[in-house]
PDB file of N, CA and C in Angstrom:
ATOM      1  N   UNK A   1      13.156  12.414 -39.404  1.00  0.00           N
ATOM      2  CA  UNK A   1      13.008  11.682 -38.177  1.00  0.00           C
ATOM      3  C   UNK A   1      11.516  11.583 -37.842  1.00  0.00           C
ATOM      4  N   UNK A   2      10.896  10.274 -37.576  1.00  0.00           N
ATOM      5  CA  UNK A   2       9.237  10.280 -37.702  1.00  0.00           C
ATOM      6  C   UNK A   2       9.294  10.664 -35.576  1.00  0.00           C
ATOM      7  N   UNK A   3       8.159  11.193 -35.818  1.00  0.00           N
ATOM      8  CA  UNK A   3       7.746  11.097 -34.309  1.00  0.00           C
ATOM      9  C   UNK A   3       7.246  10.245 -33.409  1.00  0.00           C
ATOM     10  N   UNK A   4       7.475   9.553 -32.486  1.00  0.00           N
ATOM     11  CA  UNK A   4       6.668   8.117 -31.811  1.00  0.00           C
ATOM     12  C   UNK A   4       5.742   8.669 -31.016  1.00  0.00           C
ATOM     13  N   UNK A   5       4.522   8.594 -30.812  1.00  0.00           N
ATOM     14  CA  UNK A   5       3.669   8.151 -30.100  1.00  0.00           C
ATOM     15  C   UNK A   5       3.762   8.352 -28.991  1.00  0.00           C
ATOM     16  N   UNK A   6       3.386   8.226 -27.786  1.00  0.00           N
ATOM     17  CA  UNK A   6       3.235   7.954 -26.785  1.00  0.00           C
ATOM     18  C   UNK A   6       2.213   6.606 -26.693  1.00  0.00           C
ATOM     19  N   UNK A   7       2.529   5.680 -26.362  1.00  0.00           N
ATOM     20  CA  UNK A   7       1.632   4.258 -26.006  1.00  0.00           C
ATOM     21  C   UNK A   7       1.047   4.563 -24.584  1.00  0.00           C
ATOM     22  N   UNK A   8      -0.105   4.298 -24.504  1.00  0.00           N
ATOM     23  CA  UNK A   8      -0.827   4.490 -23.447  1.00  0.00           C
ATOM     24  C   UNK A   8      -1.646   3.075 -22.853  1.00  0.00           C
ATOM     25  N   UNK A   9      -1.671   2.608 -21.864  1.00  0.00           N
ATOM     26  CA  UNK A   9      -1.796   1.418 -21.064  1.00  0.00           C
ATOM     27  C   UNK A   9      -3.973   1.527 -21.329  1.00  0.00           C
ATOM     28  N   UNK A  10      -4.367   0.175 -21.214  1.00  0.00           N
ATOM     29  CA  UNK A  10      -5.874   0.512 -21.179  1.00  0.00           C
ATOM     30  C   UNK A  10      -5.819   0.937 -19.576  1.00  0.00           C
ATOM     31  N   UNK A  11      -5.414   0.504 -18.301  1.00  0.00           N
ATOM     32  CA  UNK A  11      -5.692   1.613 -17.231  1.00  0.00           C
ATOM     33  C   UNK A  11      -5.270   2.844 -17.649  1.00  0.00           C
ATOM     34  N   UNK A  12      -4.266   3.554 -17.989  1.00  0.00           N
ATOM     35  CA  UNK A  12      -4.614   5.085 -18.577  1.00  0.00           C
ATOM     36  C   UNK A  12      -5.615   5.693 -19.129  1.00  0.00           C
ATOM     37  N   UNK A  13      -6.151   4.306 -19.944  1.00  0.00           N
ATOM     38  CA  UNK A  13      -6.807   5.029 -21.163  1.00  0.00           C
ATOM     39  C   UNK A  13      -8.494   4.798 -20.327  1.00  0.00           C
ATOM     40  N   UNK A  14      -8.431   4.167 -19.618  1.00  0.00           N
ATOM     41  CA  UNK A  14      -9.449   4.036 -18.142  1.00  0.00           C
ATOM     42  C   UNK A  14      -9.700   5.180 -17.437  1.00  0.00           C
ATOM     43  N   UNK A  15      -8.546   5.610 -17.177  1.00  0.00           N
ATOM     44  CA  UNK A  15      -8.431   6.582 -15.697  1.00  0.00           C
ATOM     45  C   UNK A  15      -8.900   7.894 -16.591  1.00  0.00           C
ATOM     46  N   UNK A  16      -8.562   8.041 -17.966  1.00  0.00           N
ATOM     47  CA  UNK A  16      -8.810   9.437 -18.257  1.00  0.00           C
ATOM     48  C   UNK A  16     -10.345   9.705 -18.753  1.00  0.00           C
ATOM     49  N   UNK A  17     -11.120   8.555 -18.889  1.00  0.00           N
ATOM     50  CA  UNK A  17     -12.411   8.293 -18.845  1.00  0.00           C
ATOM     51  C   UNK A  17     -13.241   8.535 -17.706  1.00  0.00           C
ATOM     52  N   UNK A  18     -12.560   8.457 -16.751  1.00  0.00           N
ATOM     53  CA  UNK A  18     -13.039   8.387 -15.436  1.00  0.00           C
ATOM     54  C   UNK A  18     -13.275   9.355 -14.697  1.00  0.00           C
ATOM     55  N   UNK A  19     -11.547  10.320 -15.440  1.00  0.00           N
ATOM     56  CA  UNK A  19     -11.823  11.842 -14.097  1.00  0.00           C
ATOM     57  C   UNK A  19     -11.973  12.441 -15.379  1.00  0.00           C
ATOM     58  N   UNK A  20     -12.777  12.805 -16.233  1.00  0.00           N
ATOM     59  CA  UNK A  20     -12.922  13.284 -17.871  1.00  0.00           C
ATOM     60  C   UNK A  20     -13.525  14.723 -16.996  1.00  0.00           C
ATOM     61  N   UNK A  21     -14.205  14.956 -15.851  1.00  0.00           N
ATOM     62  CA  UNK A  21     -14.960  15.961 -15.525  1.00  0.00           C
ATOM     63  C   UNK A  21     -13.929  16.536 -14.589  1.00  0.00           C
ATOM     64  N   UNK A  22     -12.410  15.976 -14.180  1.00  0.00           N
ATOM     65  CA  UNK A  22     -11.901  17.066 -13.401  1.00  0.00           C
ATOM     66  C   UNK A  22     -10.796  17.828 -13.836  1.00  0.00           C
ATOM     67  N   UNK A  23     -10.141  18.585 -12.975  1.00  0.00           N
ATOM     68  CA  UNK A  23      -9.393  19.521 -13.265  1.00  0.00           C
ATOM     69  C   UNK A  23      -8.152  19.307 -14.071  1.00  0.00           C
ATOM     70  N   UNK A  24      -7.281  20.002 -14.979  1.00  0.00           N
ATOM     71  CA  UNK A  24      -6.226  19.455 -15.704  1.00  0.00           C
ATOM     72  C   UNK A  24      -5.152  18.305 -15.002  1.00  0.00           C
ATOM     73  N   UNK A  25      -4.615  19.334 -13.849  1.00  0.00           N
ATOM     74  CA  UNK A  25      -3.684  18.892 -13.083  1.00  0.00           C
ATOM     75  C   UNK A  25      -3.868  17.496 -12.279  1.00  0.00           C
ATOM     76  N   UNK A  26      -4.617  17.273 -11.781  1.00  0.00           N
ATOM     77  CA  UNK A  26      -5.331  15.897 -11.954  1.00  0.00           C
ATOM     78  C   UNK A  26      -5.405  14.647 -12.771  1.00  0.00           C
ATOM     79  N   UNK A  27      -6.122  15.044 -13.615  1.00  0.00           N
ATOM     80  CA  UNK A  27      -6.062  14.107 -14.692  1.00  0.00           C
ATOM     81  C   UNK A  27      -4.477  13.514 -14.899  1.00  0.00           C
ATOM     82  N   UNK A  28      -3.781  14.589 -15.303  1.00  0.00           N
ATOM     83  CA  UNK A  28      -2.546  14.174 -15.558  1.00  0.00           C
ATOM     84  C   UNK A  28      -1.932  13.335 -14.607  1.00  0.00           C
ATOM     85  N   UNK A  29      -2.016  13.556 -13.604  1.00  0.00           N
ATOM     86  CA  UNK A  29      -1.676  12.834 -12.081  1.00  0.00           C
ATOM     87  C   UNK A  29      -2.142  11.108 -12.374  1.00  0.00           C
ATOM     88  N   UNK A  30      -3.739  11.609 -12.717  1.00  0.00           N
ATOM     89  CA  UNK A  30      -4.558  10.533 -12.879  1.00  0.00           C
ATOM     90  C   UNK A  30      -4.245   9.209 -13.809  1.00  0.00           C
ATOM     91  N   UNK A  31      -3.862   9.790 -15.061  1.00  0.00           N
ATOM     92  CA  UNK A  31      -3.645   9.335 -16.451  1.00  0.00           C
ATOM     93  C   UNK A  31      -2.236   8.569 -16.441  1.00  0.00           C
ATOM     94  N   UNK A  32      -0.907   8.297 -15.503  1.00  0.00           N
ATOM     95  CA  UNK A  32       0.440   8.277 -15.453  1.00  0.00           C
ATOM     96  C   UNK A  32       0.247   7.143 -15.159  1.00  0.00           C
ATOM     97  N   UNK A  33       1.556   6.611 -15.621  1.00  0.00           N
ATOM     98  CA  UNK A  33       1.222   5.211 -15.766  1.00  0.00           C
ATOM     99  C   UNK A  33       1.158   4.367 -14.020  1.00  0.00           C
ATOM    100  N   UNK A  34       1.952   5.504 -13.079  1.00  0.00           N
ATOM    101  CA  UNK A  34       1.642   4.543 -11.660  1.00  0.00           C
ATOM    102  C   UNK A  34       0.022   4.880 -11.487  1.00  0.00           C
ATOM    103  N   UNK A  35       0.258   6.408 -11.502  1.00  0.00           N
ATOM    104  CA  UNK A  35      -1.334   6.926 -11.115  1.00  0.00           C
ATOM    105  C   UNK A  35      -2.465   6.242 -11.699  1.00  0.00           C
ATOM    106  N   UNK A  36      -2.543   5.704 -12.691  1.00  0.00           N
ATOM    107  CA  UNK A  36      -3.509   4.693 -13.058  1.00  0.00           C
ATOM    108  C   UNK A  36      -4.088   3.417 -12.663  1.00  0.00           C
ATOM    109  N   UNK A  37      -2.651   2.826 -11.855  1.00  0.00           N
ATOM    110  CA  UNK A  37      -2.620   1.290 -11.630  1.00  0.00           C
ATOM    111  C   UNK A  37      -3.116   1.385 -10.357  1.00  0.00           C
ATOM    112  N   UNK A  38      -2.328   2.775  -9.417  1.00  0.00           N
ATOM    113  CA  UNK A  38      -3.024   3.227  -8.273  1.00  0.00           C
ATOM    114  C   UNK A  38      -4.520   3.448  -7.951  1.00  0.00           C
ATOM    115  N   UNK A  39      -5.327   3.751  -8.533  1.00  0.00           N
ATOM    116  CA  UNK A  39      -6.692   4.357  -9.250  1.00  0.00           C
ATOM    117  C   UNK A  39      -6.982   3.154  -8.823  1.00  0.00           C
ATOM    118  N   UNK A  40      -6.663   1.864 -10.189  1.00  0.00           N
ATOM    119  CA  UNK A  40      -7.654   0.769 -10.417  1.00  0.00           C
ATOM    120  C   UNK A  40      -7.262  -0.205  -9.393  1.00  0.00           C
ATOM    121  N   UNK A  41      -6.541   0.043  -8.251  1.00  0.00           N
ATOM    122  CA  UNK A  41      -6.734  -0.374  -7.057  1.00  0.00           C
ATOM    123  C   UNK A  41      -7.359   0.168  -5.492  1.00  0.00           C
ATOM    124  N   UNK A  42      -7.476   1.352  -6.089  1.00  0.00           N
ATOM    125  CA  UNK A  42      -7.774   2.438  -4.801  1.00  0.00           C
ATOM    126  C   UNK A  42      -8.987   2.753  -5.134  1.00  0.00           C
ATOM    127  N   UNK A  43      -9.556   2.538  -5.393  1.00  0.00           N
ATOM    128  CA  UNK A  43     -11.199   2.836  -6.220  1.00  0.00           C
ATOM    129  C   UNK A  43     -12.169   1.766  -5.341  1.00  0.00           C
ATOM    130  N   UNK A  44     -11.582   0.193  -5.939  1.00  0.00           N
ATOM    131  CA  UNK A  44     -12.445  -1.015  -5.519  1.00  0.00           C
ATOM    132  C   UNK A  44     -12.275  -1.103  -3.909  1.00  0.00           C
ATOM    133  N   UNK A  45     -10.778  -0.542  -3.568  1.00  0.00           N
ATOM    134  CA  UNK A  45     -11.172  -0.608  -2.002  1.00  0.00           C
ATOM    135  C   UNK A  45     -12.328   0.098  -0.993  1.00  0.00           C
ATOM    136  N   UNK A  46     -11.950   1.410  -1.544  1.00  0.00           N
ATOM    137  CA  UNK A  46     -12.778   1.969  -0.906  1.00  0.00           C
ATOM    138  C   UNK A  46     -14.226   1.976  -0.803  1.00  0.00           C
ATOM    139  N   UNK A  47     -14.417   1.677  -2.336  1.00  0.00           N
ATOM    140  CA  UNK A  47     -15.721   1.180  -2.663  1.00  0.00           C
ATOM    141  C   UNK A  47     -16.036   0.466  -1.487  1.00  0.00           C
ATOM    142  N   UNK A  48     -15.410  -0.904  -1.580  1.00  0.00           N
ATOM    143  CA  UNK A  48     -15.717  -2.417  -0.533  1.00  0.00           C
ATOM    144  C   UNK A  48     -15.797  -1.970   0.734  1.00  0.00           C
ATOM    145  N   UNK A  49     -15.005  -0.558   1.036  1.00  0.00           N
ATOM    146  CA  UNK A  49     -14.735  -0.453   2.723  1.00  0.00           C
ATOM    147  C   UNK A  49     -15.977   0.605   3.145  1.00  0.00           C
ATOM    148  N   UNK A  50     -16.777   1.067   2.083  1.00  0.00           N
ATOM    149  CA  UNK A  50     -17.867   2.168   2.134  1.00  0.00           C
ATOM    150  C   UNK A  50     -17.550   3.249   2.510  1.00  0.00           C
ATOM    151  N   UNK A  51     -16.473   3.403   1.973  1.00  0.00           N
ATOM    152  CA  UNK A  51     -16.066   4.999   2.375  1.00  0.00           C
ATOM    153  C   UNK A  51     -16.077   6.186   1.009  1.00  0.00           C
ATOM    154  N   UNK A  52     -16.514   5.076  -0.391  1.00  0.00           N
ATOM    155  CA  UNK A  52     -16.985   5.669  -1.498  1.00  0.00           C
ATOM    156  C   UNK A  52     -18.360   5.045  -1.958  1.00  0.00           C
ATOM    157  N   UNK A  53     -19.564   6.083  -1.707  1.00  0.00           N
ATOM    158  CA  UNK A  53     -20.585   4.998  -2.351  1.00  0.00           C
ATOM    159  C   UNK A  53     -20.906   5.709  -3.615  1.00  0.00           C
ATOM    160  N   UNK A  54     -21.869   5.279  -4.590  1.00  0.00           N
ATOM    161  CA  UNK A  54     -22.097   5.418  -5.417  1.00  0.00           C
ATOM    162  C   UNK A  54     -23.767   5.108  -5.980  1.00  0.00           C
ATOM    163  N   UNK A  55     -24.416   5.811  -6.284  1.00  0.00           N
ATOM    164  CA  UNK A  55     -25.903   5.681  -6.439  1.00  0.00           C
ATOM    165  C   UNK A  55     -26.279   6.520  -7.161  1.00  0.00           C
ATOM    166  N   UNK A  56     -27.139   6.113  -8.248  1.00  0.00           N
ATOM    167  CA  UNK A  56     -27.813   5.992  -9.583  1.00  0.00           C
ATOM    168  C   UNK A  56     -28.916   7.025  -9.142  1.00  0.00           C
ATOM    169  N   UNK A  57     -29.042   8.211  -9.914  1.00  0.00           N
ATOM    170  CA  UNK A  57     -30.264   8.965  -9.715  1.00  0.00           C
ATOM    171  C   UNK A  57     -30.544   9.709 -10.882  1.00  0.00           C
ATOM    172  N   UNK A  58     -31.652   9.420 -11.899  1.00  0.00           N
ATOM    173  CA  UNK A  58     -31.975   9.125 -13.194  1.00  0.00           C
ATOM    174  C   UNK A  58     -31.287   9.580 -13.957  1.00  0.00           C
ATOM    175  N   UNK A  59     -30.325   8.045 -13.747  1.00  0.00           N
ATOM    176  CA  UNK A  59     -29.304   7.409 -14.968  1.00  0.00           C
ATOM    177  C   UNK A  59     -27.830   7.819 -15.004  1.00  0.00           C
ATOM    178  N   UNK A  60     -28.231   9.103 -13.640  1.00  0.00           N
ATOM    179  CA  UNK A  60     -26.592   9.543 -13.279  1.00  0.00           C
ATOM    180  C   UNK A  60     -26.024   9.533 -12.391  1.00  0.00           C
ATOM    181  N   UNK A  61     -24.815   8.864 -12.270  1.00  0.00           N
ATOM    182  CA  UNK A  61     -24.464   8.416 -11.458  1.00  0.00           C
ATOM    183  C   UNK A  61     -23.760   9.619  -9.955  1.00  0.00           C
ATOM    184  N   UNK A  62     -24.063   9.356  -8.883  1.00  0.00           N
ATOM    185  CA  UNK A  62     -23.448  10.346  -7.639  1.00  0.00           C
ATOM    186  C   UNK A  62     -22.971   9.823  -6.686  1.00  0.00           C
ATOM    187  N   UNK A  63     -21.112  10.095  -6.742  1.00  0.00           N
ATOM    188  CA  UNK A  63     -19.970   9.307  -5.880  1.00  0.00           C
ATOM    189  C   UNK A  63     -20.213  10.658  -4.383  1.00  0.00           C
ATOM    190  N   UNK A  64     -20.419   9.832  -3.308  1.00  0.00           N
ATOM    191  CA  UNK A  64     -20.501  10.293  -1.791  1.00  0.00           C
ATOM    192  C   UNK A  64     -18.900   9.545  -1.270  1.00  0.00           C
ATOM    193  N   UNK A  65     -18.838  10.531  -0.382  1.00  0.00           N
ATOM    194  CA  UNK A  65     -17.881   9.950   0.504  1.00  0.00           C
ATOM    195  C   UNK A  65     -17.935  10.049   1.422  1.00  0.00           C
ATOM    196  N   UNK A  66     -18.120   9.103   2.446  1.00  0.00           N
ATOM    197  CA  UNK A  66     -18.557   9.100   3.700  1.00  0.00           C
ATOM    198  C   UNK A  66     -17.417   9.344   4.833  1.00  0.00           C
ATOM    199  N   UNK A  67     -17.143  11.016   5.146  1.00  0.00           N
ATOM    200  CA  UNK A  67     -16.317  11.148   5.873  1.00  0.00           C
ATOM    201  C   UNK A  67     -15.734  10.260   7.106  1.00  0.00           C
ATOM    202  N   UNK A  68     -16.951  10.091   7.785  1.00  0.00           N
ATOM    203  CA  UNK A  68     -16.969   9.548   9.183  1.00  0.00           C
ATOM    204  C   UNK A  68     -16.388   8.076   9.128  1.00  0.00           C
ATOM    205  N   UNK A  69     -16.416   7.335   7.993  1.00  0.00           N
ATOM    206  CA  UNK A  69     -16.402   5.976   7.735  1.00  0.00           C
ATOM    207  C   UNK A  69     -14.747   6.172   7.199  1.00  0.00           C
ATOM    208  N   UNK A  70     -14.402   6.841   6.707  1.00  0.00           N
ATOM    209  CA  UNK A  70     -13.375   6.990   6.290  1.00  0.00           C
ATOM    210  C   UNK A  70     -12.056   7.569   7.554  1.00  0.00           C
ATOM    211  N   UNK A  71     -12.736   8.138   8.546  1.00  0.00           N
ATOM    212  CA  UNK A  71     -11.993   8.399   9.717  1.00  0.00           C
ATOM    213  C   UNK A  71     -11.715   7.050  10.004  1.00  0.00           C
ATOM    214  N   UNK A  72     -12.783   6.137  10.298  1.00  0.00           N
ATOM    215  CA  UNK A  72     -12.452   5.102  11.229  1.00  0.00           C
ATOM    216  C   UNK A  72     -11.792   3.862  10.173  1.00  0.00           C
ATOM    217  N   UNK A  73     -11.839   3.780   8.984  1.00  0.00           N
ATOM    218  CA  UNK A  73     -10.666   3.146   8.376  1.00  0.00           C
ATOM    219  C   UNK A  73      -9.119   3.404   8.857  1.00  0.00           C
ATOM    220  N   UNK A  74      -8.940   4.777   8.567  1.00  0.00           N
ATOM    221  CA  UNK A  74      -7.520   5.371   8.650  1.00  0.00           C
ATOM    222  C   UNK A  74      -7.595   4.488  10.234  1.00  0.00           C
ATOM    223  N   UNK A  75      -8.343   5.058  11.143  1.00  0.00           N
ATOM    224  CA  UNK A  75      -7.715   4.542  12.300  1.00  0.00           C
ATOM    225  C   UNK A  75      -7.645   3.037  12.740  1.00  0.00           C
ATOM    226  N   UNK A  76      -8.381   2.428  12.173  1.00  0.00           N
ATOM    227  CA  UNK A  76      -8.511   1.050  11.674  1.00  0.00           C
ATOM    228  C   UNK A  76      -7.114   0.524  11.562  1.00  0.00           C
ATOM    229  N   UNK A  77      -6.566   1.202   9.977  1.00  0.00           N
ATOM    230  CA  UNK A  77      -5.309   1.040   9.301  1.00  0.00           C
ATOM    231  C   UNK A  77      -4.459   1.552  10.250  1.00  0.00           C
ATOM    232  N   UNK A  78      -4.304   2.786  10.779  1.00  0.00           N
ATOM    233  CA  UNK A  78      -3.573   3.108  11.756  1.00  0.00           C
ATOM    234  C   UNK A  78      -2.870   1.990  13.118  1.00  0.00           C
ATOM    235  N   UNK A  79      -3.878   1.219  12.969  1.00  0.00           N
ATOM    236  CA  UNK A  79      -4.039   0.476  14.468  1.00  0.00           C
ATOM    237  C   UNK A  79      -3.423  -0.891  14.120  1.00  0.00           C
ATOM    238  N   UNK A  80      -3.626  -1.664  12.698  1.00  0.00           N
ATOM    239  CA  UNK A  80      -2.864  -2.469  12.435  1.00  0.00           C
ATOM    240  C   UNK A  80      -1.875  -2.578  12.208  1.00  0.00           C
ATOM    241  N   UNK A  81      -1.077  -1.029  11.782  1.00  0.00           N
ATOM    242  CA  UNK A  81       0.180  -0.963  11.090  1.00  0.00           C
ATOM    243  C   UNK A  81       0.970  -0.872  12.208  1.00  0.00           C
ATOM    244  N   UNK A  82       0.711  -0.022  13.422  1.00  0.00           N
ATOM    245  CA  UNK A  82       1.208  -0.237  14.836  1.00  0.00           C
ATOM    246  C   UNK A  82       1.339  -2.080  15.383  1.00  0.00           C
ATOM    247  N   UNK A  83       0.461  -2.674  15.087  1.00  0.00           N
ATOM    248  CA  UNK A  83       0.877  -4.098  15.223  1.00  0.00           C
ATOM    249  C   UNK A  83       1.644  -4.870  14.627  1.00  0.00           C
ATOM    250  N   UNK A  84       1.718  -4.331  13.343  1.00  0.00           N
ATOM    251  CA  UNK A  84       2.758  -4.662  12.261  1.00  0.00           C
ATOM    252  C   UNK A  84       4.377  -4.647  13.086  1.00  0.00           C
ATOM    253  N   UNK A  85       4.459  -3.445  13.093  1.00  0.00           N
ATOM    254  CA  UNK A  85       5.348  -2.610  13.365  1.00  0.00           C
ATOM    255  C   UNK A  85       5.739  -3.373  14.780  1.00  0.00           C
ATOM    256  N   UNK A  86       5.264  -3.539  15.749  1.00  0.00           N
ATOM    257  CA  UNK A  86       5.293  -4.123  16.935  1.00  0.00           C
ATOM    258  C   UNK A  86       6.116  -5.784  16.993  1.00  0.00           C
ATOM    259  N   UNK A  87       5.379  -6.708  16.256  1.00  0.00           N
ATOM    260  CA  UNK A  87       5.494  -8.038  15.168  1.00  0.00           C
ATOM    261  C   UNK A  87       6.814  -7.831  14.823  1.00  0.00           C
ATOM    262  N   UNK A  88       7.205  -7.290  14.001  1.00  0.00           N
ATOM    263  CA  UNK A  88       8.550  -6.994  12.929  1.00  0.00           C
ATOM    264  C   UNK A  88       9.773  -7.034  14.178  1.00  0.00           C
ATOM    265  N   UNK A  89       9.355  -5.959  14.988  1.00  0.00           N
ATOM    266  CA  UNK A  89      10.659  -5.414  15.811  1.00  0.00           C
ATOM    267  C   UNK A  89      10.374  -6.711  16.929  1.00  0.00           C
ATOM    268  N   UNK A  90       9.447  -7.335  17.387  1.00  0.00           N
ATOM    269  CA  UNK A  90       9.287  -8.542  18.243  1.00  0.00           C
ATOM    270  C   UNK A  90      10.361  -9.351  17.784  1.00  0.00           C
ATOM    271  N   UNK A  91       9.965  -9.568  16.196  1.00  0.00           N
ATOM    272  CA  UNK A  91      10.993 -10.842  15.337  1.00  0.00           C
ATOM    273  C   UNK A  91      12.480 -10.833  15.653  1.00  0.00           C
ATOM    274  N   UNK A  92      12.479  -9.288  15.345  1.00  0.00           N
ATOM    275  CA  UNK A  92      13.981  -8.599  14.909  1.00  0.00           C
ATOM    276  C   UNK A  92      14.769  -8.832  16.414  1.00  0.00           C
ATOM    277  N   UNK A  93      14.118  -8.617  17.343  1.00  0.00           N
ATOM    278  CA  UNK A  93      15.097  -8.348  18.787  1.00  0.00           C
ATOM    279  C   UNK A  93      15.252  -9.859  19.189  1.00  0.00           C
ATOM    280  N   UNK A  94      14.168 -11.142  18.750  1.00  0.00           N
ATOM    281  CA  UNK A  94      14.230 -12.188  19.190  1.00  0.00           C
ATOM    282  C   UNK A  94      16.092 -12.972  18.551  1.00  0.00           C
ATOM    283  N   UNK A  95      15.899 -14.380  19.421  1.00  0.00           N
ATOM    284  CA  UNK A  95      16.729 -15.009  18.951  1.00  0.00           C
ATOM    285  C   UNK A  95      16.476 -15.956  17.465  1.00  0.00           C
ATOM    286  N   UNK A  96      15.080 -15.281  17.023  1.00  0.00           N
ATOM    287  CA  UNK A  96      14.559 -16.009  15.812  1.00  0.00           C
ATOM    288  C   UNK A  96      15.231 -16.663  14.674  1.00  0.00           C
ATOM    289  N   UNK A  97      16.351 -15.509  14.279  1.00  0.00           N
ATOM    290  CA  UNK A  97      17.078 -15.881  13.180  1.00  0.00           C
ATOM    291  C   UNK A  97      17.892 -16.809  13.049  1.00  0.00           C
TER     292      UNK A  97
END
């Protein structure tokens, strides 16, 4: 009986490039096939929202995370999802349907 492989996605094979410097348990987290797709979407956001920066200091690279900026996202997000939520049940109780 031959043995198969495991096939690995290029975001896997991404993500394990990426956290190559952290802890086992991690990685593995990291490396799975949601945890990957998660990554290569949760990365560029935060990036964009500056709550991960990133800056070059000779030739190596150093990821900051800007606590304070990252509070006021969550509450940001917090504050829309309450409107969401508000919207939905507006729809739902109306004679809309």
């Amino acid at each position: 009986m031959a043995s198969r492989k495991k096939k690995t996605s290029y975001t896997q094979q991404l993500a394990g490039v990426a956290t190559m410097g952290l802890p086992a348990p991690v990685q593995k987290v990291a490396t799975s096939k949601l945890g990957s797709k998660i990554l290569l979407i949760l990365i560029p956001v935060l990036i964009a929202s500056g709550v991960i920066t990133i800056t070059f200091s000779g030739g190596m690279p150093t990821i900051n995370v800007n606590k304070d900026r990252a509070a006021a996202v969550g509450r940001d997000l917090q504050t829309e999802a309450f409107k969401a939520a508000q919207k939905v049940k507006q729809y739902g109780d109306s004679s809309y349907r």
